[in-house]
N, C-alpha and C. Protein backbone atom coordinates (compact mmCIF):
# COMPACT_ATOMS: atom_id res chain seq x y z
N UNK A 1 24.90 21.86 73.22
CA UNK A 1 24.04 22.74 72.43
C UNK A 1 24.19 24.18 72.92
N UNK A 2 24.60 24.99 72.13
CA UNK A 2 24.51 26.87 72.58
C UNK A 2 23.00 26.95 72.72
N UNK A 3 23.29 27.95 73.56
CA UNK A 3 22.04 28.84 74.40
C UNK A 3 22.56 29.71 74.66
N UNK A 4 22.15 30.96 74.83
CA UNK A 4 22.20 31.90 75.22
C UNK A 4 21.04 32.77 75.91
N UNK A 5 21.30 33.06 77.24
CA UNK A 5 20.24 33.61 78.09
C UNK A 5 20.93 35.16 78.42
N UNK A 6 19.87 35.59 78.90
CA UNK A 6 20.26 37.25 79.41
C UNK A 6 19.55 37.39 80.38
N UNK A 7 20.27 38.41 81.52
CA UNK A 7 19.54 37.84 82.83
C UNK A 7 19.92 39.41 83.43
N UNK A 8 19.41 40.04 84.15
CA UNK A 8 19.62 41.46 84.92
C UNK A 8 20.40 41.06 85.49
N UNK A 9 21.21 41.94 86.22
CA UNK A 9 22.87 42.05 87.25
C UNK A 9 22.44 41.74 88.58
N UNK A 10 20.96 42.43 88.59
CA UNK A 10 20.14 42.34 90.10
C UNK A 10 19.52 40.61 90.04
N UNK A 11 19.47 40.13 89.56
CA UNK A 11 18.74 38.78 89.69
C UNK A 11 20.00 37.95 90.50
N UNK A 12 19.72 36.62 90.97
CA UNK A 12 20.50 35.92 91.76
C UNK A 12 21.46 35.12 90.95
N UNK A 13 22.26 34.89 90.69
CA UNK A 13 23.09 33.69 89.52
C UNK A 13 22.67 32.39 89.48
N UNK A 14 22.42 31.72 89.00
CA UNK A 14 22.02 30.56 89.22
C UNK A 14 23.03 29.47 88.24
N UNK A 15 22.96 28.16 88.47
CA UNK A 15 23.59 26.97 87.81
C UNK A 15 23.63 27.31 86.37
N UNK A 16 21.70 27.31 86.29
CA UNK A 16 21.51 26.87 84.85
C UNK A 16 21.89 28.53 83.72
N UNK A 17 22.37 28.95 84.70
CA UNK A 17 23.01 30.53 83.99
C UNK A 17 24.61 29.87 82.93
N UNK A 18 25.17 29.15 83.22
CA UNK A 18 26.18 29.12 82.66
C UNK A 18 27.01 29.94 82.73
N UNK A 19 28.02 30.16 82.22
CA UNK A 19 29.14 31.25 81.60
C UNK A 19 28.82 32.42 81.64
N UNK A 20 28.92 33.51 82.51
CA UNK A 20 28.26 35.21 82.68
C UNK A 20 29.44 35.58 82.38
N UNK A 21 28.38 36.45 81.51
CA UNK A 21 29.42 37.96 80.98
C UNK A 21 28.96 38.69 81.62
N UNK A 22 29.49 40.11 82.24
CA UNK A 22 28.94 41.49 81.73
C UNK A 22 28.87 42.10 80.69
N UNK A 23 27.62 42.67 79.91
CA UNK A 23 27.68 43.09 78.74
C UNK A 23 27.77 45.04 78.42
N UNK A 24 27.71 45.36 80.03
CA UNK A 24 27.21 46.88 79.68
C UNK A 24 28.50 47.84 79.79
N UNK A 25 28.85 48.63 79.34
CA UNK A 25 29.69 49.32 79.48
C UNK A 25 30.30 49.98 80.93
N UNK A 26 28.87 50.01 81.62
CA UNK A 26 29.08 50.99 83.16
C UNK A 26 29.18 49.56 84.13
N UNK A 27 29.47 49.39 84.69
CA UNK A 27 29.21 48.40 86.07
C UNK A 27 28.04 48.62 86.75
N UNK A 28 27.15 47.82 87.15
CA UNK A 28 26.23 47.87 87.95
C UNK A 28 25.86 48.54 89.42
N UNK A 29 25.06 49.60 89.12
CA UNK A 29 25.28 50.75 90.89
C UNK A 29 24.54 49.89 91.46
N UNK A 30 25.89 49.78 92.67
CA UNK A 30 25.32 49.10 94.56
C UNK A 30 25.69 47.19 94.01
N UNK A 31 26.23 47.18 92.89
CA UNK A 31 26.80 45.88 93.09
C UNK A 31 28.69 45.23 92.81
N UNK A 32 28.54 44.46 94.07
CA UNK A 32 30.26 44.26 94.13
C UNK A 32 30.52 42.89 93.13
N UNK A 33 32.13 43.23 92.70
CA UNK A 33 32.28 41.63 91.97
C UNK A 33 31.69 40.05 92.11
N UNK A 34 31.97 40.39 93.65
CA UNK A 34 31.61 39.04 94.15
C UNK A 34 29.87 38.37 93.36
N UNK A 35 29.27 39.47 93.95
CA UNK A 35 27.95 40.16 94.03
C UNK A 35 27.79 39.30 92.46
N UNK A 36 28.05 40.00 91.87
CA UNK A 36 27.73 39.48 90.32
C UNK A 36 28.28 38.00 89.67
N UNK A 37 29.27 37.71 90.05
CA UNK A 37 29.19 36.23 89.98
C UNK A 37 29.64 36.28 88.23
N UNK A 38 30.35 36.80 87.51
CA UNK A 38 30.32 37.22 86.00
C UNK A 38 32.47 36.72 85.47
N UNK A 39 32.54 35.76 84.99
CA UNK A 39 33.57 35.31 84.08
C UNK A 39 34.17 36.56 83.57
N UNK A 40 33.66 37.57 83.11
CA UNK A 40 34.48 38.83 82.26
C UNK A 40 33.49 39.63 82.18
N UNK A 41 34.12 40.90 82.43
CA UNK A 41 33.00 42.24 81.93
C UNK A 41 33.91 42.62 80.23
N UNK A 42 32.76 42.45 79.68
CA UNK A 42 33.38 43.00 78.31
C UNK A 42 32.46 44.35 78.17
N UNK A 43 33.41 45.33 78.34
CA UNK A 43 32.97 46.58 78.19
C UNK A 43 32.89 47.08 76.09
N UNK A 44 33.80 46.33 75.81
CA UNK A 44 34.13 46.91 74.22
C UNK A 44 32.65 45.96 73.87
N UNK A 45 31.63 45.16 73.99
CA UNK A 45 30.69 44.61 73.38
C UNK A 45 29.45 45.39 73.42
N UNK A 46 29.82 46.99 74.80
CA UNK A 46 28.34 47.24 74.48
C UNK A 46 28.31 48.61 73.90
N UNK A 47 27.03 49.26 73.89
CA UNK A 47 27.05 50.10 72.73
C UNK A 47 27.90 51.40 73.02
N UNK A 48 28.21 52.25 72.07
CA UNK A 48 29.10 53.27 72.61
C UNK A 48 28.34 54.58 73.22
N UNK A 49 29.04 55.15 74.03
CA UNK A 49 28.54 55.95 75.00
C UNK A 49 27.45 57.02 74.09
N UNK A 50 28.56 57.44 72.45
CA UNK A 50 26.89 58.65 71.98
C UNK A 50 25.63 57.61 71.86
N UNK A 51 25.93 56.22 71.57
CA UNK A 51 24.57 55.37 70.91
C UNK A 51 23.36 55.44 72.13
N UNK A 52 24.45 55.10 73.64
CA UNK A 52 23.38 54.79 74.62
C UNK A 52 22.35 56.41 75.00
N UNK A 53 23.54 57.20 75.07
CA UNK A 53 22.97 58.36 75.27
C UNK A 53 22.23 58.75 74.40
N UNK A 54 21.88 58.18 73.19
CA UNK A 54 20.32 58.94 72.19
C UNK A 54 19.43 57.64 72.82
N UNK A 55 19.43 56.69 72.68
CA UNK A 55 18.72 55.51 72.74
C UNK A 55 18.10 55.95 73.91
N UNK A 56 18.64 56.12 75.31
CA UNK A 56 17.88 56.34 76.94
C UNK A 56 16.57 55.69 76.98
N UNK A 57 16.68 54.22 76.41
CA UNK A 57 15.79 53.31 76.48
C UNK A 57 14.35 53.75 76.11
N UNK A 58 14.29 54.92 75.09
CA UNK A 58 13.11 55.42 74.47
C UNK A 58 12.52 54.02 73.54
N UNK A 59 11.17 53.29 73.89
CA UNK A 59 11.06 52.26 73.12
C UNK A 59 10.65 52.68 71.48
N UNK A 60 10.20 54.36 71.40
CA UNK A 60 9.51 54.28 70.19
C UNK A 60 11.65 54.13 69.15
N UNK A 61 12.65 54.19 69.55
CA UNK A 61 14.15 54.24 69.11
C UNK A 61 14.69 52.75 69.19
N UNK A 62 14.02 51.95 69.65
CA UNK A 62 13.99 50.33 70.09
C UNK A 62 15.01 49.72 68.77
N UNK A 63 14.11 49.92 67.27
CA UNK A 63 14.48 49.18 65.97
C UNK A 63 15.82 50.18 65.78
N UNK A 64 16.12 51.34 65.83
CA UNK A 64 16.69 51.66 64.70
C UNK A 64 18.10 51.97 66.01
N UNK A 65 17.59 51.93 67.23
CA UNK A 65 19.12 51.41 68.41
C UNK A 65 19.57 49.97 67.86
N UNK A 66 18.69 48.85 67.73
CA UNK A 66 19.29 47.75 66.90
C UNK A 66 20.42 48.31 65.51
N UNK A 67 19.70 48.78 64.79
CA UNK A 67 20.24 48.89 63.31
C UNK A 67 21.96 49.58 64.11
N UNK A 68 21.88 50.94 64.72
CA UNK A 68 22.71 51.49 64.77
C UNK A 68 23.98 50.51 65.20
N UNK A 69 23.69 49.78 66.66
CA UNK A 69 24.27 48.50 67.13
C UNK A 69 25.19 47.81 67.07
N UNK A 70 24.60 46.84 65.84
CA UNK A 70 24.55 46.11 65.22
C UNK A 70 25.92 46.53 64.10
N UNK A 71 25.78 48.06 63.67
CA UNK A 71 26.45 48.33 62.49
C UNK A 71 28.17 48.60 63.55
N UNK A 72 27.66 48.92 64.87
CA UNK A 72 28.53 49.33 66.04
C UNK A 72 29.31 47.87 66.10
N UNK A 73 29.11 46.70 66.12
CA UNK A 73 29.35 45.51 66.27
C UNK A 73 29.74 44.82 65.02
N UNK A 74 29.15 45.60 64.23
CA UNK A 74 30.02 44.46 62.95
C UNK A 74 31.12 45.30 62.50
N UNK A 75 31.95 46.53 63.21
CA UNK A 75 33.06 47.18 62.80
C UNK A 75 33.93 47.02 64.02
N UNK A 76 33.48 45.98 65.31
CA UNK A 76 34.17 45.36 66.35
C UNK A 76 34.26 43.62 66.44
N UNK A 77 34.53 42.54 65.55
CA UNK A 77 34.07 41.91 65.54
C UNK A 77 35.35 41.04 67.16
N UNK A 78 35.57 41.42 67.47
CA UNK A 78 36.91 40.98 68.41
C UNK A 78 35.99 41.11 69.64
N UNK A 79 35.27 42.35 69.55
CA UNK A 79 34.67 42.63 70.98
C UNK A 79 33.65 41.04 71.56
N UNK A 80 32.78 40.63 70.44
CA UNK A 80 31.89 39.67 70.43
C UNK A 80 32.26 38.15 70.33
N UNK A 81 33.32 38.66 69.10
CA UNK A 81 33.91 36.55 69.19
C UNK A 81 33.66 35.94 70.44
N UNK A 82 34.82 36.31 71.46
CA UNK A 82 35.08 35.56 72.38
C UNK A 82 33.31 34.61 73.05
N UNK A 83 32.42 35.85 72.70
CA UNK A 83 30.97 35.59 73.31
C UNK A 83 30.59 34.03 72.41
N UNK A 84 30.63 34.48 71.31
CA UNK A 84 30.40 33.44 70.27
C UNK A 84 30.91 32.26 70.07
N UNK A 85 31.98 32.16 70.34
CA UNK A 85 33.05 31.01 71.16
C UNK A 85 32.38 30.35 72.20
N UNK A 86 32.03 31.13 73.16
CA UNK A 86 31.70 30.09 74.46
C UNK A 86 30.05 30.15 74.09
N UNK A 87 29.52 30.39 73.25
CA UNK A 87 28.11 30.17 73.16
C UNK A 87 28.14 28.58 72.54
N UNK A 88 28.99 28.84 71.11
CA UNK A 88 29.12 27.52 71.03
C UNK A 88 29.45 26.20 71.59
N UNK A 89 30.47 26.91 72.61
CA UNK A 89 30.63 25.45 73.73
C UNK A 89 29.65 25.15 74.76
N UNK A 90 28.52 25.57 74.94
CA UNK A 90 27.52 25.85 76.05
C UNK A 90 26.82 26.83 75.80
N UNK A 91 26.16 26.69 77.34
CA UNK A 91 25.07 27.67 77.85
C UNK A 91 26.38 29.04 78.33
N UNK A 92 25.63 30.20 77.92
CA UNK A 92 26.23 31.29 78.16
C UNK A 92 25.17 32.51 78.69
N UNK A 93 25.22 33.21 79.67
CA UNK A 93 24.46 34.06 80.09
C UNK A 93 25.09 36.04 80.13
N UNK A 94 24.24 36.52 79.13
CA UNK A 94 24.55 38.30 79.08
C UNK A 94 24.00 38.72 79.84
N UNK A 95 24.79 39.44 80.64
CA UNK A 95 24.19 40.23 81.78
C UNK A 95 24.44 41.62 81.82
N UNK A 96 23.06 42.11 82.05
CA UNK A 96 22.91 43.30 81.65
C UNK A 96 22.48 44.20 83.47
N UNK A 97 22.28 45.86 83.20
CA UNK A 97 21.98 46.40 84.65
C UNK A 97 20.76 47.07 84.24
N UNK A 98 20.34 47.22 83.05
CA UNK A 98 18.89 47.95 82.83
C UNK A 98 17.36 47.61 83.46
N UNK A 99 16.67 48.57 83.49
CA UNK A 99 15.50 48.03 84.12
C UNK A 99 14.92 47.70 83.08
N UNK A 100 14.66 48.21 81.62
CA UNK A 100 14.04 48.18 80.99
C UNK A 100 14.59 46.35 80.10
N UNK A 101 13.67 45.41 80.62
CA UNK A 101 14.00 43.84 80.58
C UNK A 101 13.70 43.38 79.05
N UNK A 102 12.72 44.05 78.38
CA UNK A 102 13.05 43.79 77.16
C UNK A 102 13.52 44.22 75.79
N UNK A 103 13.84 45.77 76.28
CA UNK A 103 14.75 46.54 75.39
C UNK A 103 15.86 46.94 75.51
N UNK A 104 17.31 46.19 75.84
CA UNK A 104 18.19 46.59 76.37
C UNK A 104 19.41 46.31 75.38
N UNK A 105 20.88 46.64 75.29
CA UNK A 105 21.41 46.35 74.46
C UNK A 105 21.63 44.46 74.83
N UNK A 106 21.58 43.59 75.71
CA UNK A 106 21.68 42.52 76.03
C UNK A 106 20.93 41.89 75.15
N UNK A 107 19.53 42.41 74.89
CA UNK A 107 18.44 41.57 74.44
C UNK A 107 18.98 41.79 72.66
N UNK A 108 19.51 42.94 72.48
CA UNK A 108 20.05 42.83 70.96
C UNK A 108 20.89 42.01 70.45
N UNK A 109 21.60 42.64 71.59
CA UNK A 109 23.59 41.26 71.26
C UNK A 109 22.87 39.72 71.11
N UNK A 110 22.30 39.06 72.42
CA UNK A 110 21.73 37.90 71.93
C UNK A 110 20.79 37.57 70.71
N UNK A 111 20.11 38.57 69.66
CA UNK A 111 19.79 38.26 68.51
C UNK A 111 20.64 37.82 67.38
N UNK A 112 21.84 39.59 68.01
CA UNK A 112 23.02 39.25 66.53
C UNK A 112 23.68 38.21 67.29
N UNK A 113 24.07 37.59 67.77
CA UNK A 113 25.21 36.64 68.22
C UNK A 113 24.48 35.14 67.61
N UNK A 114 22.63 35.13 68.02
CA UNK A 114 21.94 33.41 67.32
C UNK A 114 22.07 33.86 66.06
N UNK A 115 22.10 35.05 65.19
CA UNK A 115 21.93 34.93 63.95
C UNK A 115 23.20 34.24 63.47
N UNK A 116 24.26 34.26 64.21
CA UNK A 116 25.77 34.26 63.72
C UNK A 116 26.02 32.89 64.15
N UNK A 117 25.06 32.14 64.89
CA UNK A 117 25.89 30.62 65.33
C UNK A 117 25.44 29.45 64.26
């Protein structure tokens, strides 16, 4: 059965994590490969550098960073397959470096990716 979880870069990896991606464009400051424990950093899945830079995790920009996204992702669909692939074979975990835990581009990708399975 797919699942898909999203989990901060700073949290510990665990079993029931499955399959880690990195989802963010930058790498995580003060953490090494090892450190992260992550199958592939897919840098082309997250948002592009002007999107993040208006967004700066302003929540009242929350919906319409989705919309923008989203429209960012359905004119990359190569960047995401591979995600969608192993969601379907399993548990898969997006890992993200933001503090902000429930507005992040991680927490988006895992909406559009269940809408798509």
């Amino acid at each position: 059965m797919a699942r898909i979880n999203v989990k901060r870069a700073y949290q510990l990896p665990s079993f029931e994590d499955g399959r880690r991606f990195l989802v963010d464009g930058l790498w995580p400051r003060g953490l090494k490969k090892a450190d992260l424990n992550v199958e592939d950093w897919l840098k082309d899945v997250a948002p592009s550098e002007a999107l993040r830079n208006w967004f700066k995790h302003d929540p009242r920009k929350w919906e319409e960073f989705k919309i923008r996204y989203y429209r960012e992702l359905d004119c990359k669909p190569d960047s995401w397959r591979p995600l969608l692939k192993a969601a379907e074979e399993g548990v898969i975990t997006l890992v993200f470096a933001s503090k902000d835990e429930r507005r992040n581009n991680a927490i988006a990708l895992k909406a559009y990716l269940e809408a798509r399975l």
